[in-house]
C-alpha atoms as a PDB file:
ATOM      1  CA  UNK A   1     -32.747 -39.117 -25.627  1.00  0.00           C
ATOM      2  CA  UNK A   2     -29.493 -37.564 -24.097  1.00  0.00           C
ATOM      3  CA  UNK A   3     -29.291 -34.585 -22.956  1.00  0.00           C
ATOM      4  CA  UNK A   4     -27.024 -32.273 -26.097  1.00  0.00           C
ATOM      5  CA  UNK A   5     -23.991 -30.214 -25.383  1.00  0.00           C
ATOM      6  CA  UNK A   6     -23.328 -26.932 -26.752  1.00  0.00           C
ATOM      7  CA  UNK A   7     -19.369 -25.579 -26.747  1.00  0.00           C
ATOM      8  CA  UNK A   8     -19.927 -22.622 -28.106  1.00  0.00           C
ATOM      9  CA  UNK A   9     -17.885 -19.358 -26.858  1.00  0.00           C
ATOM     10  CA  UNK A  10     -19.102 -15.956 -27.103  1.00  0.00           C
ATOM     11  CA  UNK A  11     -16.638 -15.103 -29.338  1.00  0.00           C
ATOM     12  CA  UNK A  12     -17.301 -17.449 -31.656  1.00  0.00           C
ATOM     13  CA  UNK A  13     -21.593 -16.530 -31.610  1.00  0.00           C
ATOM     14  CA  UNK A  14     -20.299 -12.616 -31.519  1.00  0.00           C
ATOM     15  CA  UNK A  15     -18.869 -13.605 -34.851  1.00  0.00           C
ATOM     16  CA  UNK A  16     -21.202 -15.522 -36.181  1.00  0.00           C
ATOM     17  CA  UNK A  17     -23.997 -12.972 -35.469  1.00  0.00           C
ATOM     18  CA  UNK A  18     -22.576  -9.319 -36.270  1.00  0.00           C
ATOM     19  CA  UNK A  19     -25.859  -8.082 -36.710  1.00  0.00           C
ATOM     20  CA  UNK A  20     -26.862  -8.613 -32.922  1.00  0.00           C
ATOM     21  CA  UNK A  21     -23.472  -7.326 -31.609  1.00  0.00           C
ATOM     22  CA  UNK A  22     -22.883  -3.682 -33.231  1.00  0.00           C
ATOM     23  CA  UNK A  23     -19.730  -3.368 -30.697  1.00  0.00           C
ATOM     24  CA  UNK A  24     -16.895  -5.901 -30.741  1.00  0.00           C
ATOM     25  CA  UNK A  25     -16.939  -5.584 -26.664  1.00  0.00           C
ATOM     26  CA  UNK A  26     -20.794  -6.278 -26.439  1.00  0.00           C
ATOM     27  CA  UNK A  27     -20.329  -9.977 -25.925  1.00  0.00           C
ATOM     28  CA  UNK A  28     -18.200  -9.307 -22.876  1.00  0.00           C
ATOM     29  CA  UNK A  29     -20.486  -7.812 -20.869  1.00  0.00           C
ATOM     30  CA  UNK A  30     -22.080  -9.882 -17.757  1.00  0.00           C
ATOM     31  CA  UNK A  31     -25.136  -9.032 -18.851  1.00  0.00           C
ATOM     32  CA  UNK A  32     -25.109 -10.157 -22.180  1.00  0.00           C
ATOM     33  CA  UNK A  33     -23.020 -13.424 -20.990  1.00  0.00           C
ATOM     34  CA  UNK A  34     -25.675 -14.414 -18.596  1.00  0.00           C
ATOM     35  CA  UNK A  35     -28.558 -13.656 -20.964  1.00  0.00           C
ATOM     36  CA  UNK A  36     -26.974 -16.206 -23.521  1.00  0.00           C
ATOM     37  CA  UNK A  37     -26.447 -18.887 -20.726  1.00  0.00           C
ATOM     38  CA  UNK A  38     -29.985 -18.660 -20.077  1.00  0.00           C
ATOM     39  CA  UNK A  39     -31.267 -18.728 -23.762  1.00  0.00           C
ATOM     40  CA  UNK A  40     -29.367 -21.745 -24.550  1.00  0.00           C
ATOM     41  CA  UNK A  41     -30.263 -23.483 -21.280  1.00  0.00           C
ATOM     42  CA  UNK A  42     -33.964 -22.801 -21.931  1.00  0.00           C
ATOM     43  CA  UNK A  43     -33.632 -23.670 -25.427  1.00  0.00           C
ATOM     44  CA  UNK A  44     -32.065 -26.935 -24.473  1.00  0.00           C
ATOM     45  CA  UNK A  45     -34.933 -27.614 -22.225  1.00  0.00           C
ATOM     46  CA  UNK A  46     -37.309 -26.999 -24.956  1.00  0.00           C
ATOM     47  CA  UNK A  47     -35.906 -29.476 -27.314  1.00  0.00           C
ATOM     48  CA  UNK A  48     -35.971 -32.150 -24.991  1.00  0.00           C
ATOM     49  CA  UNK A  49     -39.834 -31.232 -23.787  1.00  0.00           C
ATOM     50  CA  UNK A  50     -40.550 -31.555 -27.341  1.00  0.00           C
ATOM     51  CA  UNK A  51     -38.996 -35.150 -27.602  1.00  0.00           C
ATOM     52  CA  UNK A  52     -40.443 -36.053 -24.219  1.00  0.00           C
ATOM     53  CA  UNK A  53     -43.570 -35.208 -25.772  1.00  0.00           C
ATOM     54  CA  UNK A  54     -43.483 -36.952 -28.850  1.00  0.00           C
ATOM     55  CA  UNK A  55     -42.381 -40.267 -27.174  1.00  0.00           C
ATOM     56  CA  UNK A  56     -45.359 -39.987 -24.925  1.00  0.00           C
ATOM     57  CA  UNK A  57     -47.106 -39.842 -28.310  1.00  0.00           C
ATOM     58  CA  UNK A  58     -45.678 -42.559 -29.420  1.00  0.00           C
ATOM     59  CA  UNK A  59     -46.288 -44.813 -26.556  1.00  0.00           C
ATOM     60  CA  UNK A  60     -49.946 -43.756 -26.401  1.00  0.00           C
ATOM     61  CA  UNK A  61     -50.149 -45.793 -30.204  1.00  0.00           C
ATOM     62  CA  UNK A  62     -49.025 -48.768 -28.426  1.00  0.00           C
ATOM     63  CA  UNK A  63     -51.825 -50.549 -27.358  1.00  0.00           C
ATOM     64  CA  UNK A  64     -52.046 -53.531 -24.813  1.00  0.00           C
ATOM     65  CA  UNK A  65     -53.978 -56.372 -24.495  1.00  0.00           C
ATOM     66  CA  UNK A  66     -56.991 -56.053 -21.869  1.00  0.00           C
ATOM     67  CA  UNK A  67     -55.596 -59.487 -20.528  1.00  0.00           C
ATOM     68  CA  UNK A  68     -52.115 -58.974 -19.972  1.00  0.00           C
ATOM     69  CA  UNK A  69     -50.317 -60.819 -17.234  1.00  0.00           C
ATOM     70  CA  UNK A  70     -48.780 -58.122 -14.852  1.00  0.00           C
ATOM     71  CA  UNK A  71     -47.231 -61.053 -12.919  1.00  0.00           C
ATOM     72  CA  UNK A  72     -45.585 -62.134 -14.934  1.00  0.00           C
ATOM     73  CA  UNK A  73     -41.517 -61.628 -13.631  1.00  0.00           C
ATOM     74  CA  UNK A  74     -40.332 -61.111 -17.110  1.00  0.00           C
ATOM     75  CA  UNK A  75     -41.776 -57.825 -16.778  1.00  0.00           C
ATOM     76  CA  UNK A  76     -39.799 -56.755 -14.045  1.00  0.00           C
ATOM     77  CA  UNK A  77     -42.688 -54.728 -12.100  1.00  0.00           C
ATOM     78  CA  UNK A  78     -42.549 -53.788  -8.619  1.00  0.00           C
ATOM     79  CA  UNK A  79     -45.570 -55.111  -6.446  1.00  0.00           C
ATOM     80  CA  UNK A  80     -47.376 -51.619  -6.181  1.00  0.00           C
ATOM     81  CA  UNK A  81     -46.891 -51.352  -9.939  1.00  0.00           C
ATOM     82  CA  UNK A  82     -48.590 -54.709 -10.688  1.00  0.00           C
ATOM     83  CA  UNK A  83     -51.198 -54.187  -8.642  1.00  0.00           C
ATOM     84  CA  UNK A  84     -51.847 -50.377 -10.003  1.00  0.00           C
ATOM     85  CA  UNK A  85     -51.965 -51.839 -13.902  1.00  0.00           C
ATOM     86  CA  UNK A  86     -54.246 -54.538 -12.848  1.00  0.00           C
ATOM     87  CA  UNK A  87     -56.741 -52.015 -11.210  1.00  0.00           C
ATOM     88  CA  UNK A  88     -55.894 -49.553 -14.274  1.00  0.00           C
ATOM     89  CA  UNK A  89     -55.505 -52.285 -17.412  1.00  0.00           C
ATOM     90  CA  UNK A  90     -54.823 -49.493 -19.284  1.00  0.00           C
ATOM     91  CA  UNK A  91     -55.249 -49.656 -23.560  1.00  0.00           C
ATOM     92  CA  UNK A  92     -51.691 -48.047 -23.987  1.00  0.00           C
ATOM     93  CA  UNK A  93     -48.620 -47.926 -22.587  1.00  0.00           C
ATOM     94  CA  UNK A  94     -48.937 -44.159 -22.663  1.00  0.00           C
END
């Protein structure tokens, strides 16, 4: 998942939420600025924890055989990978 972008100016969220903004000059101060830099940052970062998480999920439903070839080259593994999964054989990819 990519990361989103957001293009939204103070203004424009000043407008769109009068009730949080009683003075037209609110948005404008650095305080308020930086606050709503770091809310949508953090928010941001939340989002993509949550579908971080839920392709971890997803990966733990994938289950692999106990005899699978790490050695094989289609797989594309680096040595200390192979050897780890053999040690490991692990039932999911999760």
């Amino acid at each position: 998942m990519g990361a989103r972008s957001y293009n939204l100016h103070l203004e424009d969220f000043a407008r769109l939420n009068p009730e949080i903004f009683s003075e037209p000059n609110d948005f404008f101060s650095p305080w308020m600025s930086e606050r709503l830099k770091s809310e949508s940052m953090y928010e941001r970062l939340v989002e993509e924890q949550r579908d971080e998480i839920e392709e971890v999920r997803r990966d733990e439903q994938l289950l692999l055989p106990y005899d699978m070839d790490y050695t094989n080259l289609q797989l594309s593994l680096s040595i200390e990978e192979k050897e780890k999964l053999m040690m490991a054989r692990p039932d999911t990819i999760g």
